[in-house]
C-alpha atoms as a PDB file:
ATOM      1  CA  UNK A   1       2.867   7.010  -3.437  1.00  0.00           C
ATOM      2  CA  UNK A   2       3.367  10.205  -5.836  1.00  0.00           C
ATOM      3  CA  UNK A   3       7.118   9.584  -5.562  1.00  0.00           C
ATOM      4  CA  UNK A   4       7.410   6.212  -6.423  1.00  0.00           C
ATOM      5  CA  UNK A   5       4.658   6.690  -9.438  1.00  0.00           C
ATOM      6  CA  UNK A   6       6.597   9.340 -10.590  1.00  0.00           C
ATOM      7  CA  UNK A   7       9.889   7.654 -10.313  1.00  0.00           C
ATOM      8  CA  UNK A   8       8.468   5.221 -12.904  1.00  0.00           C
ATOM      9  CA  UNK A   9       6.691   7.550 -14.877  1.00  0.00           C
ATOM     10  CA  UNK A  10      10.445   8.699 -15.494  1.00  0.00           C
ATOM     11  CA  UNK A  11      12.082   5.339 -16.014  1.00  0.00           C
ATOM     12  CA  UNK A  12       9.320   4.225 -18.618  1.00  0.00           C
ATOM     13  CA  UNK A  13       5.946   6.538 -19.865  1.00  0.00           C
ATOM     14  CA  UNK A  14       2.967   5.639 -18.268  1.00  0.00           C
ATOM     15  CA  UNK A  15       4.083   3.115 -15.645  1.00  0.00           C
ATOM     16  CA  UNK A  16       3.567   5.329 -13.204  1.00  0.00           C
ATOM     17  CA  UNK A  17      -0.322   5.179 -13.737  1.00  0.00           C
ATOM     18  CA  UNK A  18       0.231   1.294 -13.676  1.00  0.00           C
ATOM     19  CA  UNK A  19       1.380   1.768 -10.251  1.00  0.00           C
ATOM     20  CA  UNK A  20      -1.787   4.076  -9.083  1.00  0.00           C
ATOM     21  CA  UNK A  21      -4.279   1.707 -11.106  1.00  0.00           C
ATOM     22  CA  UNK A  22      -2.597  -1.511  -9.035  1.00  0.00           C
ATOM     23  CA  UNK A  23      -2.896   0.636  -6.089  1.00  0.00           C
ATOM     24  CA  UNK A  24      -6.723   1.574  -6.698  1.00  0.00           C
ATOM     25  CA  UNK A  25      -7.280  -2.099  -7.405  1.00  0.00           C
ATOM     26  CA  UNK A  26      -5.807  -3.369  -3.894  1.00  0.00           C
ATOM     27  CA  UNK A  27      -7.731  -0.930  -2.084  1.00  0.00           C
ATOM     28  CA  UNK A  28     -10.606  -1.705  -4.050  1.00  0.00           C
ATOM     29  CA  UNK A  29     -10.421  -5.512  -2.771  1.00  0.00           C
ATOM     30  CA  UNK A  30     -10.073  -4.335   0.463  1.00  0.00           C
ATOM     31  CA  UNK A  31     -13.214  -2.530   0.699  1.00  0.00           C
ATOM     32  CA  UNK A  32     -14.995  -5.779  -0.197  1.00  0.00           C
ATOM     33  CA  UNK A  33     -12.526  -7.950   1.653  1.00  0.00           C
ATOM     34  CA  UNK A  34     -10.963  -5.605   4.216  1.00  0.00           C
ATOM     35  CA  UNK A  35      -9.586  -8.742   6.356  1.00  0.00           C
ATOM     36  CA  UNK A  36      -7.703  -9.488   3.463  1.00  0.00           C
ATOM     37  CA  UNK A  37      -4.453  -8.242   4.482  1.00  0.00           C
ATOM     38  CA  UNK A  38      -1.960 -10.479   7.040  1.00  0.00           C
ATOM     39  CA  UNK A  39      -1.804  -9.008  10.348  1.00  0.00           C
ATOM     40  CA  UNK A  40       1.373  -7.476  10.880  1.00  0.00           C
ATOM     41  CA  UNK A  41       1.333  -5.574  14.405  1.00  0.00           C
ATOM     42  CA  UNK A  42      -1.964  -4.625  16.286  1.00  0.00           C
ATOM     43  CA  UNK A  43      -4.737  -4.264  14.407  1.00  0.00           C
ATOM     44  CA  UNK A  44      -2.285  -3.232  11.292  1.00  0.00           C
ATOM     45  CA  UNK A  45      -2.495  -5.293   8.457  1.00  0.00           C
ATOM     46  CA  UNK A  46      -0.399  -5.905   5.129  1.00  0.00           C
ATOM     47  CA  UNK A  47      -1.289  -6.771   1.651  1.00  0.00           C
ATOM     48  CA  UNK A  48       1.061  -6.986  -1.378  1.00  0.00           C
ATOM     49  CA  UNK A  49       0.475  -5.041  -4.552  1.00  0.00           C
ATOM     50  CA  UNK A  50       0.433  -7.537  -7.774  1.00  0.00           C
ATOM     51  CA  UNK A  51       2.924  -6.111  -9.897  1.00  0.00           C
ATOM     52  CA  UNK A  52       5.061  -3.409  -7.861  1.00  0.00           C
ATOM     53  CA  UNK A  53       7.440  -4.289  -4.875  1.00  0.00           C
ATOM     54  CA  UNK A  54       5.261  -1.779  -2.607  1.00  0.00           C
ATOM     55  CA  UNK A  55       2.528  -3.479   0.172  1.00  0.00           C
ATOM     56  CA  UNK A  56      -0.015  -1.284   1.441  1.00  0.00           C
ATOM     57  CA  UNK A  57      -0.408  -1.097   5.426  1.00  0.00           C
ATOM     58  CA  UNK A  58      -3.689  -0.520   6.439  1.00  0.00           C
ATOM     59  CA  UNK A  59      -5.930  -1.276   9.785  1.00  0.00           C
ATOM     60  CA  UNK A  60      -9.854  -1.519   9.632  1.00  0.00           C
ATOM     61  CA  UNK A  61     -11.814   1.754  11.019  1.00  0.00           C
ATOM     62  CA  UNK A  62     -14.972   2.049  11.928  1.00  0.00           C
ATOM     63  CA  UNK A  63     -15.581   4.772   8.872  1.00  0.00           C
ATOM     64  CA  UNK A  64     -13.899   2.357   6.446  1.00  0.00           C
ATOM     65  CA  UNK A  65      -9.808   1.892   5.554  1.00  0.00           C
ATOM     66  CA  UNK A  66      -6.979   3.579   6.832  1.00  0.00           C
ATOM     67  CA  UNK A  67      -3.713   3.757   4.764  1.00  0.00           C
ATOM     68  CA  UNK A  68      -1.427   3.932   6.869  1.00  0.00           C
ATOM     69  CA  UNK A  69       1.762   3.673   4.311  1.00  0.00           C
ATOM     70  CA  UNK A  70       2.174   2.521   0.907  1.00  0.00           C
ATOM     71  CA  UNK A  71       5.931   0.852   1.772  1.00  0.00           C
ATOM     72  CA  UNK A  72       8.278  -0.851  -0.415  1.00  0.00           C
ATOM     73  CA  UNK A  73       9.539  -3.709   0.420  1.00  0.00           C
ATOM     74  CA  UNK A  74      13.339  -3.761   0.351  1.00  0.00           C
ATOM     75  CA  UNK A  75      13.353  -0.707   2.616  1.00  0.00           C
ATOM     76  CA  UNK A  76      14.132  -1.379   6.387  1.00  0.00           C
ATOM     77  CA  UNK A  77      11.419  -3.590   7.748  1.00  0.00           C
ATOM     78  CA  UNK A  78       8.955  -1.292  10.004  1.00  0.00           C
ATOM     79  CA  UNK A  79      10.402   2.142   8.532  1.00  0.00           C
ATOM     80  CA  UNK A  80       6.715   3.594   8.534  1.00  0.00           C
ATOM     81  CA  UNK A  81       5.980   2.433  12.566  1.00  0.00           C
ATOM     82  CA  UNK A  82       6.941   6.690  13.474  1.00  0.00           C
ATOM     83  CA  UNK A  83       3.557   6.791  11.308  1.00  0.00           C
ATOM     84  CA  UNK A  84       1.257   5.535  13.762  1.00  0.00           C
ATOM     85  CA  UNK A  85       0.277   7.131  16.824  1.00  0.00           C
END
């Protein structure tokens, strides 16, 4: 996630807090909605950012949300799965 805000922080100032704020929003629907997200293997689940080409994988934990990746989506399909145990 610090990557890809930075790498727009360098392309244009300040749209690399965009990317965090869009990121804080997401997660903050999910903590009201956490079933929001499609199922996308398991008890993984996938919800699309609104303005950046990124989804956030996630699964529901009994102590709240885990993040399991914050992917972009023209990168190989799955390239987070060596993530998970």
């Amino acid at each position: 996630m610090t990557e890809a805000a930075l790498f727009y922080d360098e392309n244009v100032s300040g749209l690399g807090t965009d990317f965090i704020d869009d990121v804080k929003r997401v997660v903050d629907r999910l903590r009201t909605y956490p079933t929001l997200g499609q199922v996308v293997s398991g008890d993984l689940r996938r919800i699309v950012l609104s303005r950046f080409p990124f989804s956030l994988i996630y699964s529901i934990e009994p102590e709240g949300l885990l993040i399991v990746a914050v992917a972009h989506q023209r990168r190989r399909p799955g390239y987070w799965h060596d993530r998970i145990q």
